[in-house]
PDB file of N, CA and C in Angstrom:
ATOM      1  N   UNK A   1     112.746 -88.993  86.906  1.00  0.00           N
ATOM      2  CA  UNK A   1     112.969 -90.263  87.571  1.00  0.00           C
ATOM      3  C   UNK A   1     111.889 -90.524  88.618  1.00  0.00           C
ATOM      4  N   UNK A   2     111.123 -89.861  89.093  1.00  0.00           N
ATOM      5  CA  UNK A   2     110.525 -89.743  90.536  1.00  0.00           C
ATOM      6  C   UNK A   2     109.570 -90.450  89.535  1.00  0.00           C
ATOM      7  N   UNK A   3     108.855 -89.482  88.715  1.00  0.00           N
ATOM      8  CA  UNK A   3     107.795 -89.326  88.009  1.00  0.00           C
ATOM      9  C   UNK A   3     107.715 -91.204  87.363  1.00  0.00           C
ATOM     10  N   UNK A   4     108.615 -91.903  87.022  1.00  0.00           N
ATOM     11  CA  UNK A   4     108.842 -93.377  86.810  1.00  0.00           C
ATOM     12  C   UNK A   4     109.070 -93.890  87.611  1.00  0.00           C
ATOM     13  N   UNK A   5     109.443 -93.940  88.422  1.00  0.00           N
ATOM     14  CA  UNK A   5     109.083 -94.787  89.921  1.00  0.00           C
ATOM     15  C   UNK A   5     107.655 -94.231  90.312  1.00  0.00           C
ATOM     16  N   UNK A   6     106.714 -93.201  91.009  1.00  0.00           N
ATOM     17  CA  UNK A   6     105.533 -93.536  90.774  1.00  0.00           C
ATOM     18  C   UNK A   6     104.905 -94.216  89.913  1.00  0.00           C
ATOM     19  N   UNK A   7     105.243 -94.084  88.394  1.00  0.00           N
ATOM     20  CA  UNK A   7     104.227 -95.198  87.364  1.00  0.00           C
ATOM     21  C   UNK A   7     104.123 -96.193  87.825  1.00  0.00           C
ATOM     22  N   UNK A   8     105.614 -97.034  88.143  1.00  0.00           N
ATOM     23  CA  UNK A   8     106.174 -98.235  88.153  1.00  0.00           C
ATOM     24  C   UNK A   8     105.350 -98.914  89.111  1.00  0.00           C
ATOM     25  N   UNK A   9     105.283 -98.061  90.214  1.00  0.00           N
ATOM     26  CA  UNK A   9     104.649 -98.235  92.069  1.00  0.00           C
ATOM     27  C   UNK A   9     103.106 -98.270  91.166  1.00  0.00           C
ATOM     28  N   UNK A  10     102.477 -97.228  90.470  1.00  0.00           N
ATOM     29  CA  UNK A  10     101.134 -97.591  90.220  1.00  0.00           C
ATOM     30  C   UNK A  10     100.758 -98.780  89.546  1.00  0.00           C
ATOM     31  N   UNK A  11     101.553 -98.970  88.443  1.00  0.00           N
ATOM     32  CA  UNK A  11     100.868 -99.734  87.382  1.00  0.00           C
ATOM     33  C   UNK A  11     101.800-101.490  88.033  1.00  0.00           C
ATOM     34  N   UNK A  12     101.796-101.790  89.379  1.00  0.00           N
ATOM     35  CA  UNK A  12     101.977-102.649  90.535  1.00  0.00           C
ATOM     36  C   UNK A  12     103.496-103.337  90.457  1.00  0.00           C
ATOM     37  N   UNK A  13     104.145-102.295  89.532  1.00  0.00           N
ATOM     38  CA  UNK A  13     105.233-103.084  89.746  1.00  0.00           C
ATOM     39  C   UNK A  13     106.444-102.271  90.002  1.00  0.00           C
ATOM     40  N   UNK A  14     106.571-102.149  91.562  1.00  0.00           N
ATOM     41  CA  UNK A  14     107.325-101.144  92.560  1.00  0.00           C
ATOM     42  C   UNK A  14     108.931-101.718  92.368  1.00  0.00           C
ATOM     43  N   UNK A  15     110.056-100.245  91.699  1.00  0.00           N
ATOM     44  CA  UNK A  15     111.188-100.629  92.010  1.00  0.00           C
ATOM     45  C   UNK A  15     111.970-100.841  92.452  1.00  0.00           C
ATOM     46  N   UNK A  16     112.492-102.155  92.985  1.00  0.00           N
ATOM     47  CA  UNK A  16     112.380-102.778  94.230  1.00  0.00           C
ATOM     48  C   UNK A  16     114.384-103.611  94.010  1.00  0.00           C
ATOM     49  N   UNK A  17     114.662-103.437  93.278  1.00  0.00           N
ATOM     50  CA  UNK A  17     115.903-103.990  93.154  1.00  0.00           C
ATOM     51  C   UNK A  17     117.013-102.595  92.652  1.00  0.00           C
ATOM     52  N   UNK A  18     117.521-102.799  93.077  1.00  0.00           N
ATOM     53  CA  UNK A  18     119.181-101.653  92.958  1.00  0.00           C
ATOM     54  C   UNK A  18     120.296-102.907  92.425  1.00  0.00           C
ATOM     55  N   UNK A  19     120.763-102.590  90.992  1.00  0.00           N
ATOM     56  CA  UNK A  19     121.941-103.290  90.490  1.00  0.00           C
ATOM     57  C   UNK A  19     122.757-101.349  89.812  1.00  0.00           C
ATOM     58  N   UNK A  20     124.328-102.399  90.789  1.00  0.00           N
ATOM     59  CA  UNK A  20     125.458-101.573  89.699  1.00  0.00           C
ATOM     60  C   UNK A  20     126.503-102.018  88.956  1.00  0.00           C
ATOM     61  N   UNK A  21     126.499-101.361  87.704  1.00  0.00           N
ATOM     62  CA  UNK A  21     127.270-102.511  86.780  1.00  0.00           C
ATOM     63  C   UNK A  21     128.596-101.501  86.254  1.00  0.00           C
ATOM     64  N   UNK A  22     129.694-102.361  87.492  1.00  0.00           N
ATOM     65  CA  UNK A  22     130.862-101.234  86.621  1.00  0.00           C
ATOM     66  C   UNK A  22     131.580-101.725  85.216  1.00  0.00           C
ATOM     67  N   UNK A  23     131.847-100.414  84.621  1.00  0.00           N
ATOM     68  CA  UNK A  23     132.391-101.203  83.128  1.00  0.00           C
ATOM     69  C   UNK A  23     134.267-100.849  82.961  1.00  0.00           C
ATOM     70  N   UNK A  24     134.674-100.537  84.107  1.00  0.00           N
ATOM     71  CA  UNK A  24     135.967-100.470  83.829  1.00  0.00           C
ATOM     72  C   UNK A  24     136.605-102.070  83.664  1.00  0.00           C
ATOM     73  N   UNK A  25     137.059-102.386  83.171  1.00  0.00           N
ATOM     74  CA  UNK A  25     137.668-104.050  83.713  1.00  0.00           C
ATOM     75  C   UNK A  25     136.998-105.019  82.809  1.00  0.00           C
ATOM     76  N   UNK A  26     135.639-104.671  82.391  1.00  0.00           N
ATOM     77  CA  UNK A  26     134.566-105.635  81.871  1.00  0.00           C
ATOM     78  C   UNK A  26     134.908-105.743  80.603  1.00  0.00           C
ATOM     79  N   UNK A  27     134.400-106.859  79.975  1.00  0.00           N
ATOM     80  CA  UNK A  27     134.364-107.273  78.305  1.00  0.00           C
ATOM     81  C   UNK A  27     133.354-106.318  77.622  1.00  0.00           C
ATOM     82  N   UNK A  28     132.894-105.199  78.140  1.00  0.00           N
ATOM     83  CA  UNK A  28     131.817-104.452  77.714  1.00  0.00           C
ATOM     84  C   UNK A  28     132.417-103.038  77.386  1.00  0.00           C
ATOM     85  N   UNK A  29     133.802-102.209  78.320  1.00  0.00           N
ATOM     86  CA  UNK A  29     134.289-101.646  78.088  1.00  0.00           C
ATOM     87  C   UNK A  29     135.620-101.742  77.372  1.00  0.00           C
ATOM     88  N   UNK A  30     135.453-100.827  76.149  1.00  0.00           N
ATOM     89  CA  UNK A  30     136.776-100.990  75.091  1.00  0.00           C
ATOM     90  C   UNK A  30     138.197-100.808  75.367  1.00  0.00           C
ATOM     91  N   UNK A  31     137.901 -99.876  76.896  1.00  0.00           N
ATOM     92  CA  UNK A  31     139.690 -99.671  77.328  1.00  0.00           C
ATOM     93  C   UNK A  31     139.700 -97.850  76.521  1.00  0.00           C
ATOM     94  N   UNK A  32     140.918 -97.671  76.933  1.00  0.00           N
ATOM     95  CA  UNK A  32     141.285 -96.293  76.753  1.00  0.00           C
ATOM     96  C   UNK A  32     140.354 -94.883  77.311  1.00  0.00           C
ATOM     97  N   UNK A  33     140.121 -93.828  76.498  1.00  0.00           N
ATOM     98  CA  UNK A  33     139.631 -92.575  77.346  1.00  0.00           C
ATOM     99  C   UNK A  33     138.277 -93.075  77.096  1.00  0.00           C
ATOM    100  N   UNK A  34     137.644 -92.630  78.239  1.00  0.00           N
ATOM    101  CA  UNK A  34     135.889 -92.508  78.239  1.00  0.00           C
ATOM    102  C   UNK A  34     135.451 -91.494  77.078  1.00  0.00           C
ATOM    103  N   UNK A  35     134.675 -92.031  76.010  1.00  0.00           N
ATOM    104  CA  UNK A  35     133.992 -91.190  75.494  1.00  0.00           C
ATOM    105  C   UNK A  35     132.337 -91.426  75.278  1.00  0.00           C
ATOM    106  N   UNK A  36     131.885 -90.579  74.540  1.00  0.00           N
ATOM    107  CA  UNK A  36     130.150 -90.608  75.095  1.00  0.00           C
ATOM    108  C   UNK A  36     129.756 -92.164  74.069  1.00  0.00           C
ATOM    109  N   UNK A  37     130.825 -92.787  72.875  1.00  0.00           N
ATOM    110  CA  UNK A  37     130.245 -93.440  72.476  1.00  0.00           C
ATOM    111  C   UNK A  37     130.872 -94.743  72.989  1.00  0.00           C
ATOM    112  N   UNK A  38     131.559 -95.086  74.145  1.00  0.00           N
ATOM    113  CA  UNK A  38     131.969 -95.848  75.160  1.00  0.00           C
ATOM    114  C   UNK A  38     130.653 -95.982  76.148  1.00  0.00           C
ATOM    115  N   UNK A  39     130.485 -94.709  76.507  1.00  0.00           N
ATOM    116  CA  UNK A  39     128.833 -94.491  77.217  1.00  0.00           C
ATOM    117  C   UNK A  39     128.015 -95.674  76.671  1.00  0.00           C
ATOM    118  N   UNK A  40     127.519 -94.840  75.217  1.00  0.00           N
ATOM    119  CA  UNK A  40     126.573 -95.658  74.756  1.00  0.00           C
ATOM    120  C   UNK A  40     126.465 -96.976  74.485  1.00  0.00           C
ATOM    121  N   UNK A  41     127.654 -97.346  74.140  1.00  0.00           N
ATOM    122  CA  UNK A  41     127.812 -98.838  74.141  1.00  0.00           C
ATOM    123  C   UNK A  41     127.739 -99.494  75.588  1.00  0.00           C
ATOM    124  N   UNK A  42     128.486 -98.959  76.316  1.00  0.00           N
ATOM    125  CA  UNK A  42     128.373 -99.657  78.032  1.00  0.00           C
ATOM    126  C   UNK A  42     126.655 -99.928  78.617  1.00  0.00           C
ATOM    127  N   UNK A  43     126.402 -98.583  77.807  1.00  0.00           N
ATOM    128  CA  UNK A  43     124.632 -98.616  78.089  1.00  0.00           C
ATOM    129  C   UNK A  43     123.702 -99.417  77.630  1.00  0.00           C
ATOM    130  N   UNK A  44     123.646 -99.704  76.082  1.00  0.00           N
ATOM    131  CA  UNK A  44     123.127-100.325  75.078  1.00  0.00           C
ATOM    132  C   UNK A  44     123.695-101.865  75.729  1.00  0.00           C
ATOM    133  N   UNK A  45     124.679-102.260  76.313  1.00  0.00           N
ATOM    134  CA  UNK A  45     124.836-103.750  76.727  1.00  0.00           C
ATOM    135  C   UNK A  45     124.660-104.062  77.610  1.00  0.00           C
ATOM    136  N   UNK A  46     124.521-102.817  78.321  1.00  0.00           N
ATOM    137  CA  UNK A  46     123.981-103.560  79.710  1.00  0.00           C
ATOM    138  C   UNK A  46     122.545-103.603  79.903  1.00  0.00           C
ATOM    139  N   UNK A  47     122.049-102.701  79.101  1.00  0.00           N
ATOM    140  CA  UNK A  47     120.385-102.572  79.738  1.00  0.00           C
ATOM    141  C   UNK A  47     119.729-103.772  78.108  1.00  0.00           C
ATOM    142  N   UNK A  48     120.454-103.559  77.352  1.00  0.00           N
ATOM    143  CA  UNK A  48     119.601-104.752  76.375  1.00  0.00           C
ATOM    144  C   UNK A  48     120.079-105.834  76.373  1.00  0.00           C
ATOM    145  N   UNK A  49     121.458-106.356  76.618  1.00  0.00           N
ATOM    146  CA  UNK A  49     121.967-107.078  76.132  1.00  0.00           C
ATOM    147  C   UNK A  49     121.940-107.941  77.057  1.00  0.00           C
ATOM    148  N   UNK A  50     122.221-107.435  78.093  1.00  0.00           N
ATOM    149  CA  UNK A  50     121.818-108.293  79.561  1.00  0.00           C
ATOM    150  C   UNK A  50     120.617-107.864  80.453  1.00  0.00           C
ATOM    151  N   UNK A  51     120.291-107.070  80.882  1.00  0.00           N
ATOM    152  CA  UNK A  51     118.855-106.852  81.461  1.00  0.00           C
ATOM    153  C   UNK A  51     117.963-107.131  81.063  1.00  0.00           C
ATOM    154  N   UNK A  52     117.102-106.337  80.246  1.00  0.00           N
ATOM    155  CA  UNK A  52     116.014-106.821  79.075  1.00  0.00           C
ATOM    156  C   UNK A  52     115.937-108.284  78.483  1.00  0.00           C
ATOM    157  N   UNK A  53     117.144-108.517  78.328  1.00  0.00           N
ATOM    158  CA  UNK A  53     117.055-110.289  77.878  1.00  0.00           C
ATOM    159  C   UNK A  53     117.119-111.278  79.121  1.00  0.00           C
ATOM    160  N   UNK A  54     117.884-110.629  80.170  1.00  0.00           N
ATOM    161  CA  UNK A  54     117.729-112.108  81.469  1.00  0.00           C
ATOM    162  C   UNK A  54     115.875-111.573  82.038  1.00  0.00           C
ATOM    163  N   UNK A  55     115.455-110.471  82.063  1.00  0.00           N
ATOM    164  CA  UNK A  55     114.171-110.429  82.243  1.00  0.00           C
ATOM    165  C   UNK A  55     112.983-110.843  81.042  1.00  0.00           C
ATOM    166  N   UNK A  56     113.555-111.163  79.970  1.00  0.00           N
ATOM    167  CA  UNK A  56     112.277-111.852  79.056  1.00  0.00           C
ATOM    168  C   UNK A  56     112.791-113.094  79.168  1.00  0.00           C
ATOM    169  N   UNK A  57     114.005-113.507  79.565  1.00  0.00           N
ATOM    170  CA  UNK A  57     114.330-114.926  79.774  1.00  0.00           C
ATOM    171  C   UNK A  57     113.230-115.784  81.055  1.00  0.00           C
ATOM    172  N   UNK A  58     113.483-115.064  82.117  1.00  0.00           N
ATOM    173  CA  UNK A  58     112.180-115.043  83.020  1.00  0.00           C
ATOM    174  C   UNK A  58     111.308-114.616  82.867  1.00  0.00           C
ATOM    175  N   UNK A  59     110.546-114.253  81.511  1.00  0.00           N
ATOM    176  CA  UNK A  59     109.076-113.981  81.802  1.00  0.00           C
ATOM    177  C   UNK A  59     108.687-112.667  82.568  1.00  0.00           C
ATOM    178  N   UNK A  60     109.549-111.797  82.728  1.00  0.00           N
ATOM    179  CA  UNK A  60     108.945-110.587  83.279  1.00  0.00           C
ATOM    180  C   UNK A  60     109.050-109.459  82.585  1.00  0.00           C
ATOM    181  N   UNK A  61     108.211-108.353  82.756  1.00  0.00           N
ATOM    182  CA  UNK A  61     107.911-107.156  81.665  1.00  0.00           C
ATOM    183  C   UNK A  61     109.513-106.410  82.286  1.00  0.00           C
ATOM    184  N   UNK A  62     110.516-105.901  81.624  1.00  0.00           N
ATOM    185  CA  UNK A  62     111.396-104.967  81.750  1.00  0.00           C
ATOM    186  C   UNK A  62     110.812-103.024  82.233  1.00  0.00           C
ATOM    187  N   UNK A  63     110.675-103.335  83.174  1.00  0.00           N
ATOM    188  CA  UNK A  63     110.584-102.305  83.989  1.00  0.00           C
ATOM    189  C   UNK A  63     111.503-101.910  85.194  1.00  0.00           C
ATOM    190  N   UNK A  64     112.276-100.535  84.538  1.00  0.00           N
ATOM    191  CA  UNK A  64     113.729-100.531  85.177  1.00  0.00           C
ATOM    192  C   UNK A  64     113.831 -98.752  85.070  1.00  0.00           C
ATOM    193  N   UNK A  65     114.761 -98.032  85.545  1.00  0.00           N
ATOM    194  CA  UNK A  65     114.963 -96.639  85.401  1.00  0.00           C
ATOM    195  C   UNK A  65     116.586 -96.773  85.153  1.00  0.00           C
ATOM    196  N   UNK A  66     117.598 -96.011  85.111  1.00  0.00           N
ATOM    197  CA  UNK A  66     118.826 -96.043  85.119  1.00  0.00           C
ATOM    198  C   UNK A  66     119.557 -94.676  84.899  1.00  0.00           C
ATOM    199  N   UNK A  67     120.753 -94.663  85.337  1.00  0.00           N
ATOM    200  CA  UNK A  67     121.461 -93.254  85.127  1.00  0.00           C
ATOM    201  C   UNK A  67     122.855 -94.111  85.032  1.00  0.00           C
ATOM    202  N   UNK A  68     123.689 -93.247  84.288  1.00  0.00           N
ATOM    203  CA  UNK A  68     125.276 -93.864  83.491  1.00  0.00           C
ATOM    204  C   UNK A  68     125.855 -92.381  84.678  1.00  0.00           C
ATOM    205  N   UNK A  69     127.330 -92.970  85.015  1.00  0.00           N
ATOM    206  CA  UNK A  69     127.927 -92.063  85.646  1.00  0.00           C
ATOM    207  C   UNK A  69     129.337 -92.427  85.667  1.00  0.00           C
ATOM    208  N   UNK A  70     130.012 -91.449  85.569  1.00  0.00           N
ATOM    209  CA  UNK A  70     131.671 -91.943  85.508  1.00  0.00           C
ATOM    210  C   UNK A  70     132.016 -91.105  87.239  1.00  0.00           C
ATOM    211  N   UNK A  71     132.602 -91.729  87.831  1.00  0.00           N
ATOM    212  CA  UNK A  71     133.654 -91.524  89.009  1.00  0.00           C
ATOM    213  C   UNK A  71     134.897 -91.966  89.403  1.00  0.00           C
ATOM    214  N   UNK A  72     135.757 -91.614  89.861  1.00  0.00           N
ATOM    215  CA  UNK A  72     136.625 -91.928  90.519  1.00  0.00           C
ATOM    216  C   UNK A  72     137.525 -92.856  90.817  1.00  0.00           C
ATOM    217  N   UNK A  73     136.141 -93.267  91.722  1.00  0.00           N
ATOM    218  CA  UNK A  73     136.339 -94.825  92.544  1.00  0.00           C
ATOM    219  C   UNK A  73     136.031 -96.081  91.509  1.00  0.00           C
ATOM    220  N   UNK A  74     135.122 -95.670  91.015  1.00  0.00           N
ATOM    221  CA  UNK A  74     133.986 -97.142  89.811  1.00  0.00           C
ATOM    222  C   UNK A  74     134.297 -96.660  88.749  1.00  0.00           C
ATOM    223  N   UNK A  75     134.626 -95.902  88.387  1.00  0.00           N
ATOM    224  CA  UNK A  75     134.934 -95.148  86.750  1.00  0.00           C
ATOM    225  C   UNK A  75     133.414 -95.409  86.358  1.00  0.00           C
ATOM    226  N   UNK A  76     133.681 -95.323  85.078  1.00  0.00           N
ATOM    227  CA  UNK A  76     132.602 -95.698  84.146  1.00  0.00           C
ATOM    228  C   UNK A  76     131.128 -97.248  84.807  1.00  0.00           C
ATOM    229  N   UNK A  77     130.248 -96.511  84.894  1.00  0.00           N
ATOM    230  CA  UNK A  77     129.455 -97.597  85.405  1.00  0.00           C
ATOM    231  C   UNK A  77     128.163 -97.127  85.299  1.00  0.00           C
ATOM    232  N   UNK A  78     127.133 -97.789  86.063  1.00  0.00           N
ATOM    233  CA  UNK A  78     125.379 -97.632  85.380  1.00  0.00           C
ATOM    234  C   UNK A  78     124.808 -98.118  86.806  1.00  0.00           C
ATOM    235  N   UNK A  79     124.064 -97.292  87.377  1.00  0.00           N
ATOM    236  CA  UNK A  79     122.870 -97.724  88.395  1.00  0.00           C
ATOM    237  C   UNK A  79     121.634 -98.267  87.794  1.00  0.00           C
ATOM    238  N   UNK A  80     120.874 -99.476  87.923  1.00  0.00           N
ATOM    239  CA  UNK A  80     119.661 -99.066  87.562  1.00  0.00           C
ATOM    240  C   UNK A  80     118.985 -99.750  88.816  1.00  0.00           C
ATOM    241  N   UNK A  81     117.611 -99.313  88.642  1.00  0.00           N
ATOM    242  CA  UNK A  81     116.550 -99.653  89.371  1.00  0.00           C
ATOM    243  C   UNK A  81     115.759-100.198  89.122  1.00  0.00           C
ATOM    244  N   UNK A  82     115.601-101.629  89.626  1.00  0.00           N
ATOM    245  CA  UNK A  82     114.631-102.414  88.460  1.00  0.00           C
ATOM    246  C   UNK A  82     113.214-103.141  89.201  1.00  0.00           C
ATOM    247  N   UNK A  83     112.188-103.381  89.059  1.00  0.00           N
ATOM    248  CA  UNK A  83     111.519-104.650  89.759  1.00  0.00           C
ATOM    249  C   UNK A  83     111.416-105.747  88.685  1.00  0.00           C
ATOM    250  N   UNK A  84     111.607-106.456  90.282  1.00  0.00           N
ATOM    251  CA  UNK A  84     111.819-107.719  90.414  1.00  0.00           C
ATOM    252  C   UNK A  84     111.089-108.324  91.065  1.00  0.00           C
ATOM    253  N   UNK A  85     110.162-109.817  91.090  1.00  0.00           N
ATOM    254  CA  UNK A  85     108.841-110.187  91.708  1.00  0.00           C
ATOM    255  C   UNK A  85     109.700-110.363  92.707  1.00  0.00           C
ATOM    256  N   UNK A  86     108.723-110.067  94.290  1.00  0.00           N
ATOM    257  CA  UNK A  86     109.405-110.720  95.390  1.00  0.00           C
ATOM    258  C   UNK A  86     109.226-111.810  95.583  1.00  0.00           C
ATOM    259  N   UNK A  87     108.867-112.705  95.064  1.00  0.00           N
ATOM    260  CA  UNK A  87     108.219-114.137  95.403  1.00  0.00           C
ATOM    261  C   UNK A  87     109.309-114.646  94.575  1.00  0.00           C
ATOM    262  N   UNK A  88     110.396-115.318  94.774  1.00  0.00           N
ATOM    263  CA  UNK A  88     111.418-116.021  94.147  1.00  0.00           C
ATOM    264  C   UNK A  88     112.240-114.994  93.334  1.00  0.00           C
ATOM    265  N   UNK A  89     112.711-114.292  93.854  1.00  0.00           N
ATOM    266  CA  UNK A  89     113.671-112.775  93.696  1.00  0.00           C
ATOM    267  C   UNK A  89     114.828-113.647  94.013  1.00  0.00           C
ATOM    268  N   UNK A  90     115.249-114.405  95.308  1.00  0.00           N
ATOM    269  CA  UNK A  90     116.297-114.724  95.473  1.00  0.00           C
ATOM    270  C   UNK A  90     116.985-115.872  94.273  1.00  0.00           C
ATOM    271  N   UNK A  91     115.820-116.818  93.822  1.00  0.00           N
ATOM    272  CA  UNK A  91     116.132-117.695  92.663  1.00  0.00           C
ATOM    273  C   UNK A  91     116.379-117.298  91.153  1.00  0.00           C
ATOM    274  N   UNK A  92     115.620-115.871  91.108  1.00  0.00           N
ATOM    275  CA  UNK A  92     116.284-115.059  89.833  1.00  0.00           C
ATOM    276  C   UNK A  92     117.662-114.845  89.927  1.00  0.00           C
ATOM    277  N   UNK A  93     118.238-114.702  90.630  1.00  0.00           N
ATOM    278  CA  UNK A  93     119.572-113.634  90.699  1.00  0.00           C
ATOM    279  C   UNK A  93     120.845-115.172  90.826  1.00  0.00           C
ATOM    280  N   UNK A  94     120.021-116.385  91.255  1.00  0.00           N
ATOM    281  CA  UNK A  94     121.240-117.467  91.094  1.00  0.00           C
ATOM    282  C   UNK A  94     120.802-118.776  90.160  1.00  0.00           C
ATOM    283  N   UNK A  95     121.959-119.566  89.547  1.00  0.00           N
ATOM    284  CA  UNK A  95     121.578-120.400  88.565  1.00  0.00           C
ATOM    285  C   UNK A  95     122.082-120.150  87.270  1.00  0.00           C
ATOM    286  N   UNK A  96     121.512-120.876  86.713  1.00  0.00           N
ATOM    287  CA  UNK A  96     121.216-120.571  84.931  1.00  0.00           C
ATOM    288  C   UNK A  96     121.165-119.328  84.458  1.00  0.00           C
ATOM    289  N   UNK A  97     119.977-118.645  85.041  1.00  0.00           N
ATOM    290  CA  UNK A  97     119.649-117.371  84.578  1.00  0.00           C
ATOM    291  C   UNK A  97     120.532-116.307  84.910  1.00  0.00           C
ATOM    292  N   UNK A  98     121.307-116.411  86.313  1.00  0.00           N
ATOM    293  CA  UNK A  98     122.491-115.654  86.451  1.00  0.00           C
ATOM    294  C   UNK A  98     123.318-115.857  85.220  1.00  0.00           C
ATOM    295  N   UNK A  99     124.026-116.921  85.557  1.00  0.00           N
ATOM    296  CA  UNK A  99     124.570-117.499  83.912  1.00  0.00           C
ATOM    297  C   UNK A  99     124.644-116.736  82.790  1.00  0.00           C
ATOM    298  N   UNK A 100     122.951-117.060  82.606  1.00  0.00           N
ATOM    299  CA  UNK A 100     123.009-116.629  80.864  1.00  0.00           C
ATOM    300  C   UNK A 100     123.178-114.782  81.006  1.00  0.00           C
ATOM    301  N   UNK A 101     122.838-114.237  82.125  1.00  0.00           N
ATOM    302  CA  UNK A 101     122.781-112.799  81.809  1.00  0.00           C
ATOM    303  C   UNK A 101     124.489-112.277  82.065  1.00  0.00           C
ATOM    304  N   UNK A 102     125.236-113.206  82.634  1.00  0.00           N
ATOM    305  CA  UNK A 102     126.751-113.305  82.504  1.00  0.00           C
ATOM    306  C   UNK A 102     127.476-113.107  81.096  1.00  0.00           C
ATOM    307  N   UNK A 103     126.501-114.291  80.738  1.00  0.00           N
ATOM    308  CA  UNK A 103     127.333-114.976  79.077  1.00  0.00           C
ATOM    309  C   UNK A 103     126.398-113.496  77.801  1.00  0.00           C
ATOM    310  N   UNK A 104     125.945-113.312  78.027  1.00  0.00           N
ATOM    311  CA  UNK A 104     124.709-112.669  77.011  1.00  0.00           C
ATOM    312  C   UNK A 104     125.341-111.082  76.243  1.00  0.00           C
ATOM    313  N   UNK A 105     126.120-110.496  77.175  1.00  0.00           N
ATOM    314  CA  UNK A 105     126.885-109.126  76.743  1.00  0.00           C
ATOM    315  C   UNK A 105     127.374-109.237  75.629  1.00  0.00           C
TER     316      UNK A 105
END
């Protein structure tokens, strides 16, 4: 992970945004016991289905790190670390494009 956040920082695009996406509750998780192919699906929709696509929706290269973790408190859920341009960062995250990365799972 270190080792991809330096790239990210070199090749100028520093990861600069923290999203967490819990999947207990969500239309993304199937319900019942956690298993690894609950994982994979929670994973596979959140990082393609909505990340990767609200960032080619805006025009930006998908450059992100992530770790899946089940706890407690959040159950089943996903950190990732993503950049995001700072120059209209705040207008990515509301609107339409919020929207569509809502509707897109």
């Amino acid at each position: 992970m270190l080792n991809a956040r330096d790239y990210a920082a070199a090749i100028g695009k520093p990861l600069n945004t923290w999203i967490t996406i819990c999947f207990i509750g969500s239309r993304f998780y199937p319900g019942g016991d956690v298993t690894s192919e609950h994982i994979e699906t929670c994973r596979r929709k959140a990082l393609h289905a909505v990340l990767a696509k609200f960032m080619a929706d805006i025009g930006i290269p998908p450059v992100y790190l992530y770790a899946v973790e089940r706890a407690k408190r959040l159950g089943l859920h996903i950190h990732i670390l993503a950049h995001l341009p700072t120059r209209g960062h705040r207008r990515l995250l509301r609107g339409d494009h919020g929207e569509k990365a809502r509707r897109s799972g």
